[in-house]
Protein backbone atom coordinates (compact mmCIF):
# COMPACT_ATOMS: atom_id res chain seq x y z
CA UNK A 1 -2.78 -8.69 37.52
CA UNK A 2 -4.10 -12.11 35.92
CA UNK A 3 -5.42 -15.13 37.96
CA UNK A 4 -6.28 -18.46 37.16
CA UNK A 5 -8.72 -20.18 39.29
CA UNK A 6 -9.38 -23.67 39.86
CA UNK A 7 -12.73 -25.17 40.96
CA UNK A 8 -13.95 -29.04 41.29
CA UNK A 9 -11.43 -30.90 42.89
CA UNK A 10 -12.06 -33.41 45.10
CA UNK A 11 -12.92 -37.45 45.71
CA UNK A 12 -13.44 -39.47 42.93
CA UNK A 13 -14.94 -43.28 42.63
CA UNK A 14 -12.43 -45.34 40.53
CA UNK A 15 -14.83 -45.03 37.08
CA UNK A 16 -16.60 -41.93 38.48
CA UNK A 17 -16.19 -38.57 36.72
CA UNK A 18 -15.38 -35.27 37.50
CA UNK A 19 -15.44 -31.25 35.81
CA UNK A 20 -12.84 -29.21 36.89
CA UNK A 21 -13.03 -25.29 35.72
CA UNK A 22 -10.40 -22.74 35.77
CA UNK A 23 -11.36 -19.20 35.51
CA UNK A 24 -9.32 -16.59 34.60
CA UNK A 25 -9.90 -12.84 35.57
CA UNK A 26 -7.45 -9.57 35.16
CA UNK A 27 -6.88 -7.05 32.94
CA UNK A 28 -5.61 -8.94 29.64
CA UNK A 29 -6.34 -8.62 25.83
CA UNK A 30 -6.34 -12.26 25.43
CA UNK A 31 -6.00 -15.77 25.60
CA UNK A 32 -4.52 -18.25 23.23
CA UNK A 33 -3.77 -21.40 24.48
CA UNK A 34 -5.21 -23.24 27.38
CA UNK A 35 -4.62 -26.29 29.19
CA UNK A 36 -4.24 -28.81 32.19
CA UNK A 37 -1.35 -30.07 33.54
CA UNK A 38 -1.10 -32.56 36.48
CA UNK A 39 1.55 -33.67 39.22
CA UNK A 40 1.12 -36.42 41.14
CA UNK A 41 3.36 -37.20 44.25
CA UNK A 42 6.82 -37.58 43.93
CA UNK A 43 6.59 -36.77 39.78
CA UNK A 44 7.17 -34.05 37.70
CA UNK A 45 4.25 -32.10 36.67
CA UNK A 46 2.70 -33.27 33.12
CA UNK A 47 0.60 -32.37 30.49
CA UNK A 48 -3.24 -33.77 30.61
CA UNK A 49 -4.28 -31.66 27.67
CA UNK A 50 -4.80 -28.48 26.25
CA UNK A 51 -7.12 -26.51 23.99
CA UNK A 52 -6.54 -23.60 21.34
CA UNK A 53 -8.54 -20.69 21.21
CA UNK A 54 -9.70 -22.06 18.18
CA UNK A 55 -11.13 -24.89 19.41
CA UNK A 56 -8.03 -27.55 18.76
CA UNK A 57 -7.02 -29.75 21.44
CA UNK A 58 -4.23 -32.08 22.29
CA UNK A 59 -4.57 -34.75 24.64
CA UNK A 60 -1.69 -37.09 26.64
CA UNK A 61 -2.33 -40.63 26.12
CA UNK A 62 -3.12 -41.39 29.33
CA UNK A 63 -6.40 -39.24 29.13
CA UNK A 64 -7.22 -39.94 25.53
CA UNK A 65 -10.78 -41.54 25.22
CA UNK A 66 -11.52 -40.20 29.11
CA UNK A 67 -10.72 -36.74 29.39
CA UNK A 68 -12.62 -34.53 27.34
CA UNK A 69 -11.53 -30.49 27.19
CA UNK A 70 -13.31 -27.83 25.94
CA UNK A 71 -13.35 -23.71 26.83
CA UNK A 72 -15.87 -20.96 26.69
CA UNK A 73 -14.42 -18.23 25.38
CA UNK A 74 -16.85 -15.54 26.52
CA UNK A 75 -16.50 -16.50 30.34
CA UNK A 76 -12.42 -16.99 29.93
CA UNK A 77 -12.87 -20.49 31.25
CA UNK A 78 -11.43 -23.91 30.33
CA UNK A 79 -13.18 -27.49 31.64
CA UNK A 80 -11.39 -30.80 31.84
CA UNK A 81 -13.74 -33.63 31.83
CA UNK A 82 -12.91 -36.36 33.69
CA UNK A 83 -14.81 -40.05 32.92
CA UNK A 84 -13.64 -43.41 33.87
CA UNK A 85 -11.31 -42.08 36.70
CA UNK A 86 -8.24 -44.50 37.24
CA UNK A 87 -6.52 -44.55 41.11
CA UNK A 88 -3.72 -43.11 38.73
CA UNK A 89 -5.53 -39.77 38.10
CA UNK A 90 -5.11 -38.87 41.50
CA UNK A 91 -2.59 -35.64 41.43
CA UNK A 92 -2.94 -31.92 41.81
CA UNK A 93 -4.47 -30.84 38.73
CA UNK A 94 -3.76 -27.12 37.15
CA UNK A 95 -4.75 -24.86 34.78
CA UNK A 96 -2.34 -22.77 32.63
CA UNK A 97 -2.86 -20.39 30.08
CA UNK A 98 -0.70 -18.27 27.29
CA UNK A 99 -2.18 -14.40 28.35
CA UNK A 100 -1.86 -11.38 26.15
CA UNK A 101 -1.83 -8.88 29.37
CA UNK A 102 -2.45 -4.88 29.27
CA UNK A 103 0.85 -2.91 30.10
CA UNK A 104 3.10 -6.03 29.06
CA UNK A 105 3.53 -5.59 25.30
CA UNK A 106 2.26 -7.90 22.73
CA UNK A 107 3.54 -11.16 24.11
CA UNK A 108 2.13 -13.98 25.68
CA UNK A 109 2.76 -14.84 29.16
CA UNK A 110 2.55 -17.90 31.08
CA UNK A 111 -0.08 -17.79 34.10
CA UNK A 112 -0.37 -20.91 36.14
CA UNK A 113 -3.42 -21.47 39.25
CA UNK A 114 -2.93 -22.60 42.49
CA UNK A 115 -4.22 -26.27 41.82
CA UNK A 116 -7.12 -28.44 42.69
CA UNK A 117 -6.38 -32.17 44.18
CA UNK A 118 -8.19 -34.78 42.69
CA UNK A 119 -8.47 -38.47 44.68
CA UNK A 120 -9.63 -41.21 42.97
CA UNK A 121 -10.33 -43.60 45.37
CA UNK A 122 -12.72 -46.29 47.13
């Protein structure tokens, strides 16, 4: 069984910052891609940004210049950043990740966490 965990939520100052940290733990081969995705009340969940195992990373454009991700590798965990927090951040922020899992073949899977709400208010 694979699990993603999230960590860091919380309140945020408008221009504060913030470091979120999923971990994920199980019995997998590997991880390619990994990322964070966020839903805000009343909208569909969207992509924040996401990071290959490599090292590449993709940012939306409304975290470009703020939000800075990065992964260790070793410890199966992916950050997200957070500087210059906007009201507009606020949302339930998750981790996903693209898992190579023992007894499931060669394929990735698609593993998602439970969340972690981030406020960004005064």
């Amino acid at each position: 069984q694979v699990q993603l965990v999230e960590s860091g939520g919380g309140l945020v100052q408008p221009g504060g910052s913030r470091r979120l940290s999923c971990d994920a733990s199980g019995n997998f081969f590997s991880i390619s891609a990994m990322g964070w995705y966020r839903q805000a009340p009343g909208k569909q969940r969207e992509l924040v940004a996401a990071i290959r195992s490599g090292g590449r990373t993709n940012y939306a454009d409304s975290g470009k210049g703020r939000f800075t991700i990065s992964r260790d590798n070793a410890k199966n965990t992916v950050y997200l950043q957070m500087n210059s927090a906007k009201p507009e951040d606020t949302a339930v922020y998750f981790c996903n990740a693209y898992i190579v899992v023992v007894d499931l073949g060669p394929d990735e899977h698609p593993y998602w966490g439970q969340g972690t709400q981030v406020t960004v208010s005064s």
